[in-house]
C-alpha atoms as a PDB file:
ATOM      1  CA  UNK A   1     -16.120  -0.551  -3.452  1.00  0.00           C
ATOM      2  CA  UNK A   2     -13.714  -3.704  -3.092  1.00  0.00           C
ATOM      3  CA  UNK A   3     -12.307  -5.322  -6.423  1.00  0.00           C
ATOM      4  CA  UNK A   4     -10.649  -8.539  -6.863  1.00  0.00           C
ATOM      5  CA  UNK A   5      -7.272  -7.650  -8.174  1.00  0.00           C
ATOM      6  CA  UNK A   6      -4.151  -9.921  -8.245  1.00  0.00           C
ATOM      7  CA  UNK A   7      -1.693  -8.110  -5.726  1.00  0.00           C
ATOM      8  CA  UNK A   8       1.453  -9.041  -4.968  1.00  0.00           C
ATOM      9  CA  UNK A   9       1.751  -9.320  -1.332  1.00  0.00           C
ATOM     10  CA  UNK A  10       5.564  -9.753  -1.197  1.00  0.00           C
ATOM     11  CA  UNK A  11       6.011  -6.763  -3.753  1.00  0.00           C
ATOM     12  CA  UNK A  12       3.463  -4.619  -1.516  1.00  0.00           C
ATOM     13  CA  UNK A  13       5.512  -5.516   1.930  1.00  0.00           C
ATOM     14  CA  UNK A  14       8.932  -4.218   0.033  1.00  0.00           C
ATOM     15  CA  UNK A  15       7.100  -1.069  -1.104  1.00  0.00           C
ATOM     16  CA  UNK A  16       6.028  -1.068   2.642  1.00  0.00           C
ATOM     17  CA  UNK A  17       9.491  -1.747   3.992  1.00  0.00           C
ATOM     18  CA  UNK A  18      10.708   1.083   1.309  1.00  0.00           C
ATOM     19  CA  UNK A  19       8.581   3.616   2.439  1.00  0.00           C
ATOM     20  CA  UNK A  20       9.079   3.178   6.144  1.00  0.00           C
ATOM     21  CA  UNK A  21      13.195   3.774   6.011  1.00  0.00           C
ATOM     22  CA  UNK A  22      12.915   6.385   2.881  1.00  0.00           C
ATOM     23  CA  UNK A  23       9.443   8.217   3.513  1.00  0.00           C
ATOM     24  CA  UNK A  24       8.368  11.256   5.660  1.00  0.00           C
ATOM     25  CA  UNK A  25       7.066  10.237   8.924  1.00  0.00           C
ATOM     26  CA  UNK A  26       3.634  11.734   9.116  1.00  0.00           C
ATOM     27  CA  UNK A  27       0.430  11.518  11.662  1.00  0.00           C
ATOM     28  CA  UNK A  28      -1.147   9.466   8.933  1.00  0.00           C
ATOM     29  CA  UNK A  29       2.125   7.597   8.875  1.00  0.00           C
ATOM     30  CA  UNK A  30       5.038   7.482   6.532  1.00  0.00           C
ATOM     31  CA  UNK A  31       5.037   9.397   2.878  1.00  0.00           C
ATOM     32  CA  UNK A  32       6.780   8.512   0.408  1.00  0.00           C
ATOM     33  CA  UNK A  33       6.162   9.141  -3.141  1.00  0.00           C
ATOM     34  CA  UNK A  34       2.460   9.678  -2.861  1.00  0.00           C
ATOM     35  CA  UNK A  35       2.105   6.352  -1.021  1.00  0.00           C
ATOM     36  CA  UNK A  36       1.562   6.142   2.486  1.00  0.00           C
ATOM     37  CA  UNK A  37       2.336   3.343   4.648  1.00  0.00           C
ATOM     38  CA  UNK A  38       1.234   2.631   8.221  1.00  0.00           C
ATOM     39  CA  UNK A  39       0.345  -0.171  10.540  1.00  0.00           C
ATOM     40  CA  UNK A  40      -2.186  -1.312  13.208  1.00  0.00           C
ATOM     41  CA  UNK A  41      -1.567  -0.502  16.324  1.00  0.00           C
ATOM     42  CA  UNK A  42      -0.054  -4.507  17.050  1.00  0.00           C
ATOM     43  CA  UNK A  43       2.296  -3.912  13.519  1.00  0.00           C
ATOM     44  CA  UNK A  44       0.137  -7.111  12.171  1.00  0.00           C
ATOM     45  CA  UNK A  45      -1.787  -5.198   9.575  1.00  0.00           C
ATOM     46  CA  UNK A  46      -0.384  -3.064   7.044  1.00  0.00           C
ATOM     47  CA  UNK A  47      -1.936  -0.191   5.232  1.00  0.00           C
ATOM     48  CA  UNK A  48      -0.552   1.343   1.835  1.00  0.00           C
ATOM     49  CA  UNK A  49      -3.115   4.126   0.536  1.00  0.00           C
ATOM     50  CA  UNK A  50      -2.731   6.623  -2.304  1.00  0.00           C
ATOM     51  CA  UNK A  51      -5.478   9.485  -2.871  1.00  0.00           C
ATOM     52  CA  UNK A  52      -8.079   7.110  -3.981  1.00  0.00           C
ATOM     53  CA  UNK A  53      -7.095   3.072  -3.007  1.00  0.00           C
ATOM     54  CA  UNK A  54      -6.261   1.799   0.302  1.00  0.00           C
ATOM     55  CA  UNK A  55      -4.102  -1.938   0.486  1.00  0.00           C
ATOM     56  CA  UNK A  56      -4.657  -3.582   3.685  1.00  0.00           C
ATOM     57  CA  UNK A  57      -2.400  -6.560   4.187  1.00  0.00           C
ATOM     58  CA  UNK A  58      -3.953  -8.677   7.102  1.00  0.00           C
ATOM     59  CA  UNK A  59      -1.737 -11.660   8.545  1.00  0.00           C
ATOM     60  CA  UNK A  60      -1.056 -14.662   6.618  1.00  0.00           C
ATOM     61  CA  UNK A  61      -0.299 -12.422   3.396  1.00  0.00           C
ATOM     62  CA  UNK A  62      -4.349 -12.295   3.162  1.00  0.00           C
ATOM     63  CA  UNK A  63      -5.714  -8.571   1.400  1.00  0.00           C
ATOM     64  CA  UNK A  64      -8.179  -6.716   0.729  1.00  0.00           C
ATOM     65  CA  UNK A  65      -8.217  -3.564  -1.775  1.00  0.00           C
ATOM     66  CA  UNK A  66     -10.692  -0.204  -1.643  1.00  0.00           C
ATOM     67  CA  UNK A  67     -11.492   1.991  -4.202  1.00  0.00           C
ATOM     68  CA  UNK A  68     -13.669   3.206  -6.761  1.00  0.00           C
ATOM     69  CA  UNK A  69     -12.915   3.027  -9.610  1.00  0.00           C
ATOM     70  CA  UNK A  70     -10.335   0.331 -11.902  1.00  0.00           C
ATOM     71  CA  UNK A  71      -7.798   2.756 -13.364  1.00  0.00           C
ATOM     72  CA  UNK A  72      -7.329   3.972  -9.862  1.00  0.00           C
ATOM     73  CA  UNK A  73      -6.229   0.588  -9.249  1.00  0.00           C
ATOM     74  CA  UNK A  74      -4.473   0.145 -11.727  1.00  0.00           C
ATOM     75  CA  UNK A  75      -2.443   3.532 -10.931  1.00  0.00           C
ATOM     76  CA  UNK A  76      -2.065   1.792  -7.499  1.00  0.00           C
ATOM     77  CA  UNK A  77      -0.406  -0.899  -8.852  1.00  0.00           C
ATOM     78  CA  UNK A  78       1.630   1.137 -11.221  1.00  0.00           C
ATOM     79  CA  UNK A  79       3.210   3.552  -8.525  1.00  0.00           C
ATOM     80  CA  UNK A  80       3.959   0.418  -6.837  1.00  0.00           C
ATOM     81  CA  UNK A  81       5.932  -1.344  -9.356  1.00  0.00           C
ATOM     82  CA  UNK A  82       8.102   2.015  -9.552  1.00  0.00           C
ATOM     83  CA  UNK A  83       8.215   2.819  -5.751  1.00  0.00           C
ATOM     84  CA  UNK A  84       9.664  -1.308  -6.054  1.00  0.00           C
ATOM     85  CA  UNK A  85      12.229  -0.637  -8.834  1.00  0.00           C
ATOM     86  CA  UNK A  86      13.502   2.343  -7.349  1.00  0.00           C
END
């Protein structure tokens, strides 16, 4: 299910940028946190997913966000802000 959510896009590319020099490198792509980051293969998309939301960052700071339920988005968002502060 997709929700219209107000995301950040410059707070979700530091997050990505965080997790890429500080996470585990995985074959699902780098861990950090319980966010994990990763890219198409031409580095112009960006993926963040936890267990239950994926945030896919398309060129031109467009998104779109997957999950099913609101309070996992919300959780998203949450570990975000922390993964940023960190």
């Amino acid at each position: 299910m997709e929700h219209e959510y107000k995301i950040d896009v410059k707070q979700a590319l530091r997050v990505f940028d965080k997790i890429t020099k500080e996470g585990e490198k995985t074959a699902h792509g780098w861990l950090y946190r319980g966010l994990t980051a990763s890219t198409d293969f031409d580095g112009y998309t960006v993926f963040l997913r936890s267990q239950t939301v994926e945030l896919t960052i398309f060129f031109h700071n467009k998104f779109t966000v997957n999950c099913s339920r609101p309070t996992d988005l919300e959780d998203f968002v949450e570990l975000m802000n922390k993964i940023d502060r960190a």
